[in-house]
C-alpha atoms as a PDB file:
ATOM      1  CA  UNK A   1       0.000   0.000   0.000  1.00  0.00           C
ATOM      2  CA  UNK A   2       1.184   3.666  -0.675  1.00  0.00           C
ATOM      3  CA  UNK A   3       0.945   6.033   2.193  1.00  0.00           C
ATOM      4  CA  UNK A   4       1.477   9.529  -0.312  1.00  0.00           C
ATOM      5  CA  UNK A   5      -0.500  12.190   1.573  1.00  0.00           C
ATOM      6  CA  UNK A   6      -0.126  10.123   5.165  1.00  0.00           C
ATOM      7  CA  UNK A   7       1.407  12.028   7.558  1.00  0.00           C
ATOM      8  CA  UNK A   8       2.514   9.872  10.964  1.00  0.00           C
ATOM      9  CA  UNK A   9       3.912  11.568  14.293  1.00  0.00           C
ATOM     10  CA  UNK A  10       6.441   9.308  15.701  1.00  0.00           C
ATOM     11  CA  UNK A  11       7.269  10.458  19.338  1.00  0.00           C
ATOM     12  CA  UNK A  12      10.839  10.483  20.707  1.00  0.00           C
ATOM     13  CA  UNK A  13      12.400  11.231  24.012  1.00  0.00           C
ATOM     14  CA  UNK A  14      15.900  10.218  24.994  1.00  0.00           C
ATOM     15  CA  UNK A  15      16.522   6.067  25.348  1.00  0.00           C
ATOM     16  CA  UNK A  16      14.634   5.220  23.071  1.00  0.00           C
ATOM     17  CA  UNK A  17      14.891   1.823  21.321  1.00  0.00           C
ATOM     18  CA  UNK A  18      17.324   2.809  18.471  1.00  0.00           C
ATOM     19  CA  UNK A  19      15.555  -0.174  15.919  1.00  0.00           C
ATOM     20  CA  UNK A  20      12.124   0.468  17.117  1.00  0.00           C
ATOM     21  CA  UNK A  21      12.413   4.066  16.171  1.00  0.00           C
ATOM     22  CA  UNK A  22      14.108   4.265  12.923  1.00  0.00           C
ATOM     23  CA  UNK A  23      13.284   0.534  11.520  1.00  0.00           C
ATOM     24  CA  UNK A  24       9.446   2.046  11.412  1.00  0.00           C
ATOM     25  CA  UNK A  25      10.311   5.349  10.013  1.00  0.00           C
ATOM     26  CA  UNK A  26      12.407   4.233   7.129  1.00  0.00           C
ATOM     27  CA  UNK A  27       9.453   1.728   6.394  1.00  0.00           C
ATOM     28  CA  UNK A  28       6.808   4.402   6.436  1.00  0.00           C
ATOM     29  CA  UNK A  29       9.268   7.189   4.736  1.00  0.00           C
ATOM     30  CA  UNK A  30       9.499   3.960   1.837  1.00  0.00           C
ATOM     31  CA  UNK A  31       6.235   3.621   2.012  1.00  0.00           C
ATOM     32  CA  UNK A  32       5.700   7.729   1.486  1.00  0.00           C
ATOM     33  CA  UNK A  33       4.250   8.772   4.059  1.00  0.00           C
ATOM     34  CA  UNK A  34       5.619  12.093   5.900  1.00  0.00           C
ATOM     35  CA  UNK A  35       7.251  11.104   9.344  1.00  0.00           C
ATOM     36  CA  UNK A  36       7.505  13.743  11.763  1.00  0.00           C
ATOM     37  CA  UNK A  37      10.243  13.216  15.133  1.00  0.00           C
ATOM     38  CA  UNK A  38       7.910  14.595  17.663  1.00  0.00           C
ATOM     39  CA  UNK A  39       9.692  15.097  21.603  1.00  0.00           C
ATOM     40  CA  UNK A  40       8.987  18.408  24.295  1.00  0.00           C
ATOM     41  CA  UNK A  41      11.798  20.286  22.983  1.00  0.00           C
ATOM     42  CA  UNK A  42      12.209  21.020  18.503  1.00  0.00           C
ATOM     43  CA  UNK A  43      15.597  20.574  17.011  1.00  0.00           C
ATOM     44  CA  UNK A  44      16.719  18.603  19.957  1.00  0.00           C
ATOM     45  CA  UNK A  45      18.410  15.668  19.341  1.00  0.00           C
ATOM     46  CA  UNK A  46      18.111  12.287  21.247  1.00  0.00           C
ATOM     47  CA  UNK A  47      19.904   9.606  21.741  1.00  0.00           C
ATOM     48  CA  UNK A  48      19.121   6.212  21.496  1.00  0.00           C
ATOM     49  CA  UNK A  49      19.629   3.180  24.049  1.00  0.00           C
ATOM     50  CA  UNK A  50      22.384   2.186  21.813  1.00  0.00           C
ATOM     51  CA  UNK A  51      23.576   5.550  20.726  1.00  0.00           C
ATOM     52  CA  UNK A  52      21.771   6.583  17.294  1.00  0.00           C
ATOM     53  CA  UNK A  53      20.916   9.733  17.830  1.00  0.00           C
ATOM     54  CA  UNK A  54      17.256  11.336  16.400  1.00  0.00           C
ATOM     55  CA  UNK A  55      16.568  14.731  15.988  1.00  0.00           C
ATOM     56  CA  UNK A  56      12.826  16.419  16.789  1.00  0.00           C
ATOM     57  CA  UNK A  57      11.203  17.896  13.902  1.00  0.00           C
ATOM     58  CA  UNK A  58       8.690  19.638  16.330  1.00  0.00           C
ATOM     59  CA  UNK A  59       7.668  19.949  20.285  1.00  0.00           C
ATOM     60  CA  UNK A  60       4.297  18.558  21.385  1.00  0.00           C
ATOM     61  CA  UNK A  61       2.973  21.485  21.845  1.00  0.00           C
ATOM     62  CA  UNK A  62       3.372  22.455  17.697  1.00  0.00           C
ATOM     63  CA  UNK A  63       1.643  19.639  16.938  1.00  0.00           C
ATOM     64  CA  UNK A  64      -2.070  19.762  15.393  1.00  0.00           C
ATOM     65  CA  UNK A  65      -2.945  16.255  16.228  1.00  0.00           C
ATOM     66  CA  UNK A  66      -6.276  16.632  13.866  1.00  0.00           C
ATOM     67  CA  UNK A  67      -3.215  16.781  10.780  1.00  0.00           C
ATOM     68  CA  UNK A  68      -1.898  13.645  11.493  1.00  0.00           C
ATOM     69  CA  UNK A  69      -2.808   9.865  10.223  1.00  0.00           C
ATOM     70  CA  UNK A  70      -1.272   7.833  12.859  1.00  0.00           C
ATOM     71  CA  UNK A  71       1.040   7.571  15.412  1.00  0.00           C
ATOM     72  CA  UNK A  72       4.104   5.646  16.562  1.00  0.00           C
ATOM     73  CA  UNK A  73       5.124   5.028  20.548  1.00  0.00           C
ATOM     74  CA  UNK A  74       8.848   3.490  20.169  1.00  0.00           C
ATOM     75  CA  UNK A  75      10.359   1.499  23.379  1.00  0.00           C
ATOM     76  CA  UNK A  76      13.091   1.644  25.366  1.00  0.00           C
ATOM     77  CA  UNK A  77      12.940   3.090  28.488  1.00  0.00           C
ATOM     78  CA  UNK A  78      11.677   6.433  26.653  1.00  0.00           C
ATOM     79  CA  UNK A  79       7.663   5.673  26.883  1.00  0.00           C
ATOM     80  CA  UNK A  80       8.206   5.845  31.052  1.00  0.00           C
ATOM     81  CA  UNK A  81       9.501   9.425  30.116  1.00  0.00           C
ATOM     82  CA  UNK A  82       6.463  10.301  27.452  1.00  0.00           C
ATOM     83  CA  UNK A  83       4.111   8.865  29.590  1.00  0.00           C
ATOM     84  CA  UNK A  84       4.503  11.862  31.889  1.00  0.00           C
ATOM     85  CA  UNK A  85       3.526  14.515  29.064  1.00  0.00           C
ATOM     86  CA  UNK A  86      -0.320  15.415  29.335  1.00  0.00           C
ATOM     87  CA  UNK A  87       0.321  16.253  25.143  1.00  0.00           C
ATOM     88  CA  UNK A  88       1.476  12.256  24.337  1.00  0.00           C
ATOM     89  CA  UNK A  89      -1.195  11.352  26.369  1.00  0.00           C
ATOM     90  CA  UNK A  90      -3.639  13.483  24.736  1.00  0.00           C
ATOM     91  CA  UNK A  91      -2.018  12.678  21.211  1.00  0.00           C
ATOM     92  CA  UNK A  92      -2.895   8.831  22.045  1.00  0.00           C
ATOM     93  CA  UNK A  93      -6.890   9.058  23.229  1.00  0.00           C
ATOM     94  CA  UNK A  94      -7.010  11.402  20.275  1.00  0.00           C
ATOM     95  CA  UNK A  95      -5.786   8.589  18.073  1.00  0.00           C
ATOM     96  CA  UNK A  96      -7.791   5.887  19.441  1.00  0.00           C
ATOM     97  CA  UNK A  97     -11.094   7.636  19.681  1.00  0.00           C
ATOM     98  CA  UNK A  98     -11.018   8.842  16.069  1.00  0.00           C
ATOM     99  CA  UNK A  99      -9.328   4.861  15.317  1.00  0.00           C
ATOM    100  CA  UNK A 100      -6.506   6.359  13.526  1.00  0.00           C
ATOM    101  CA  UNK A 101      -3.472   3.781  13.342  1.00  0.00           C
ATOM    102  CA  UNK A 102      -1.778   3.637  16.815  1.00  0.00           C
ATOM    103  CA  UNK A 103       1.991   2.110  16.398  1.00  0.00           C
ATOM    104  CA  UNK A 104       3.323   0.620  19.814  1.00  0.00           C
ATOM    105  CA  UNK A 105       6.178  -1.769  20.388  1.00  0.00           C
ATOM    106  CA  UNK A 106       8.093  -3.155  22.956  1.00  0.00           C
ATOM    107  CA  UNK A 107       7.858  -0.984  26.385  1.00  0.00           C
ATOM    108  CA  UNK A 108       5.401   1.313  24.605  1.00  0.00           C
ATOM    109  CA  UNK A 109       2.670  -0.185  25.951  1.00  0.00           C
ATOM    110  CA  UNK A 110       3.164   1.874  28.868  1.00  0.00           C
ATOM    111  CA  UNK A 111       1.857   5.576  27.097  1.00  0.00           C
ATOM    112  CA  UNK A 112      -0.832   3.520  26.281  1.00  0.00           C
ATOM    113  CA  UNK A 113      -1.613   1.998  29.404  1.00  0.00           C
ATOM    114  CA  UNK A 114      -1.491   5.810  30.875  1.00  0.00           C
ATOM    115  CA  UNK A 115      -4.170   6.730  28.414  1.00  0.00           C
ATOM    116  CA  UNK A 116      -6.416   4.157  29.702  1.00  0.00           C
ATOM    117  CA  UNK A 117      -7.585   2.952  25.995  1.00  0.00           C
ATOM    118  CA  UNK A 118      -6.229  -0.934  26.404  1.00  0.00           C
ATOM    119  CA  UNK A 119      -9.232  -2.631  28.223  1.00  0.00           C
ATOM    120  CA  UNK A 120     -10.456  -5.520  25.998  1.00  0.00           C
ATOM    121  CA  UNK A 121      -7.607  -5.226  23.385  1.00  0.00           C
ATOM    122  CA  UNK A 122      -5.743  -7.494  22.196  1.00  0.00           C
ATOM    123  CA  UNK A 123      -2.039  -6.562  22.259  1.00  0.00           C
ATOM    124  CA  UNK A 124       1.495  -8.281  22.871  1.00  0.00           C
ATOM    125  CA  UNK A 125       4.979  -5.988  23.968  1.00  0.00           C
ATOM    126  CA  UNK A 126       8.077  -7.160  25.564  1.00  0.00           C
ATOM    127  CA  UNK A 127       6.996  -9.750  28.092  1.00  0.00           C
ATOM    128  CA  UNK A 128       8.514  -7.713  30.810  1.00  0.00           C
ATOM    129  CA  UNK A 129       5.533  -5.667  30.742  1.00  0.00           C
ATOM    130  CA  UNK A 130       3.168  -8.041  30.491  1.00  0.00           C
ATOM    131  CA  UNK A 131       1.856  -7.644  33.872  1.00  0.00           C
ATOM    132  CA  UNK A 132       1.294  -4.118  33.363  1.00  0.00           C
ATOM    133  CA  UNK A 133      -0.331  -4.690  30.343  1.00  0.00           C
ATOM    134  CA  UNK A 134      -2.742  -7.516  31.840  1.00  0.00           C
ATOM    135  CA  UNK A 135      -3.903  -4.980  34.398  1.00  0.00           C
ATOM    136  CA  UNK A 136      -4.566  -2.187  32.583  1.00  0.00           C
ATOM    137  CA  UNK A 137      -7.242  -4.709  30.892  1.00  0.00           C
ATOM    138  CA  UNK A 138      -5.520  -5.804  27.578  1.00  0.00           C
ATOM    139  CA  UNK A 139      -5.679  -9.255  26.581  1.00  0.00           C
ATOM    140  CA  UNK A 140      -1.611 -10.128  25.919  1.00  0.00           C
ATOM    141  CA  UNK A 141      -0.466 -12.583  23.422  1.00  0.00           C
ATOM    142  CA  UNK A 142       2.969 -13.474  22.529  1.00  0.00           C
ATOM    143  CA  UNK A 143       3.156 -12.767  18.849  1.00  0.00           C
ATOM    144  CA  UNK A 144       5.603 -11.036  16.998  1.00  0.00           C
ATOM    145  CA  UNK A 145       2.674  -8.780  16.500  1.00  0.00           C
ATOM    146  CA  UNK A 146      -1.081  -8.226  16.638  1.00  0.00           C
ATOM    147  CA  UNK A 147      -3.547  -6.028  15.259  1.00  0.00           C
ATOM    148  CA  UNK A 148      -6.546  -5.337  17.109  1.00  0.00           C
ATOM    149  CA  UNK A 149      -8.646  -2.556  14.965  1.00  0.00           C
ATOM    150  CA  UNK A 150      -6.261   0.836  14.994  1.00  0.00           C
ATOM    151  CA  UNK A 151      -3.925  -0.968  18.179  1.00  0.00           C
ATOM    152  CA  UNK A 152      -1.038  -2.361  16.575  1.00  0.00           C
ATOM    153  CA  UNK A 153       1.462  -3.600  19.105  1.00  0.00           C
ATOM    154  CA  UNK A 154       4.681  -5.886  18.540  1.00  0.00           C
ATOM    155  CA  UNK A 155       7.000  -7.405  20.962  1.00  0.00           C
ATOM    156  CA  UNK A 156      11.178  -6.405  20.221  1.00  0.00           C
ATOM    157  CA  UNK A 157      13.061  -5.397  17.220  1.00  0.00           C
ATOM    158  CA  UNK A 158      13.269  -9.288  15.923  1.00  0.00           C
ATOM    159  CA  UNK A 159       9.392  -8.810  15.350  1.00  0.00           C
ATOM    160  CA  UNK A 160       9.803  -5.457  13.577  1.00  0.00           C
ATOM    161  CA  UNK A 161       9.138  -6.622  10.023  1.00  0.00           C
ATOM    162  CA  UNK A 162       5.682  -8.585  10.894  1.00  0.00           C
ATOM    163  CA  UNK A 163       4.787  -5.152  12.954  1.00  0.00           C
ATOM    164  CA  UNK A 164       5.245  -3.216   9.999  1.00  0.00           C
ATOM    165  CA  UNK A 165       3.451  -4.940   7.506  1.00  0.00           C
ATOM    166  CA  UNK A 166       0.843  -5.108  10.402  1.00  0.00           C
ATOM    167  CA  UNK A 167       0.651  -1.063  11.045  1.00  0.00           C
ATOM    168  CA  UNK A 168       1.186  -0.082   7.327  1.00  0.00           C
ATOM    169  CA  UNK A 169      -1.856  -2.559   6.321  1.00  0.00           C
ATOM    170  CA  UNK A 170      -3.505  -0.644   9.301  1.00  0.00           C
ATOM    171  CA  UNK A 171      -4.050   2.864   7.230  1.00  0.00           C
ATOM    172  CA  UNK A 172      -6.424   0.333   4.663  1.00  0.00           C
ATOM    173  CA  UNK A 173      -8.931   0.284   6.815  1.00  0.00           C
ATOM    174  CA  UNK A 174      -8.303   3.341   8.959  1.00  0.00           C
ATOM    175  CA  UNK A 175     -10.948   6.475   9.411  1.00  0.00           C
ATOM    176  CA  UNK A 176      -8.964   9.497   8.225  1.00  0.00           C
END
C-alpha cells in the first residue's frame, strides 16, 4: 500500500529503542508517508539506548494532532519518560477515539496503558511488561505482532518486520 499524503507523528524522548524508532520510520518514509520526530523540545536531538541519535522535527505542543494519520510510541525506556507529558497522552486518546493507526512496540505499551484505551484489546509488547499490560485490561499474546482494529502492538526489534506490515496494512482500513 502507498501512504502519499499520510502524515505519521512518531514520538521520541531520549533512550529510546534505536531499531524500534528508525526501523518504522524508514518503512513508512518507503512507504511515502511524511514522518515527523515529535519530543517536548524542537531541534533537539536524542539519543538512542544504543547511541543513534534522532533529531525532533517539532515539540508537542506544535503539533495539530487533527493533521496527522497515525502515530508511533517506540520502546526503550523512553515511553516511562512520554508517559509523563499530558500532550502524548492526549495525542494517544485522540488517536484511538477517532481509530486512527496507533503504532506501539516493545515498552510502549506503557503511554498507552497511561491513556487508559487498552481494556479488551488485544495486544502483545516485551513480556517484561506483560503484567502491566494484563492490568490495565488488555488481553496479551505473545506474537511477533497483533492487530486489534487501529492498536497495533509488537514485541522487540526481531518482530519489527511482521509489525510493519501489520501497522502499514492498518491505514487500509483506517478512518482518516
Amino acid at each position: 500500500m502507498s501512504l502519499i499524503n499520510k502524515k505519521i507523528l512518531a514520538l521520541v524522548s531520549d533512550d529510546f529503542e534505536d531499531l524500534e524508532l528508525w526501523y518504522p520510520v524508514y518503512r513508512l518514509r518507503e512507504a511515502g508517508a511524511t514522518v515527523n520526530l515529535v519530543g517536548d523540545e524542537k531541534n533537539k536531538e536524542y539519543i538512542g539506548k544504543y547511541g543513534v541519535p534522532a533529531v525532533s522535527d517539532f515539540n508537542f505542543s506544535e503539533i495539530k494532532k487533527e493533521e496527522y494519520d497515525g502515530i508511533l510510541v517506540p520502546g526503550g525506556w523512553s515511553p516511562d519518560k512520554l508517559r509523563r507529558y499530558p500532550e502524548v497522552i492526549d495525542f494517544i486518546i485522540y488517536f484511538d477515539l477517532k481509530k486512527k493507526p496507533i503504532g506501539q512496540i516493545c515498552h510502549a505499551g506503557w503511554v498507552l496503558i497511561s491513556a487508559g484505551i487498552l481494556q479488551g484489546v488485544n495486544v502483545t509488547s516485551t513480556p517484561g511488561i506483560k503484567d502491566d499490560m494484563t492490568n490495565a485490561g488488555a488481553i496479551w499474546h505473545d506474537v511477533p505482532a497483533i492487530t486489534d482494529g487501529h492498536i497495533i502492538s509488537s514485541r522487540r526489534p526481531p518482530d519489527l518486520p511482521e509489525y510493519m506490515k501489520q501497522y502499514i496494512a492498518a491505514f487500509e482500513n483506517a478512518k482518516n
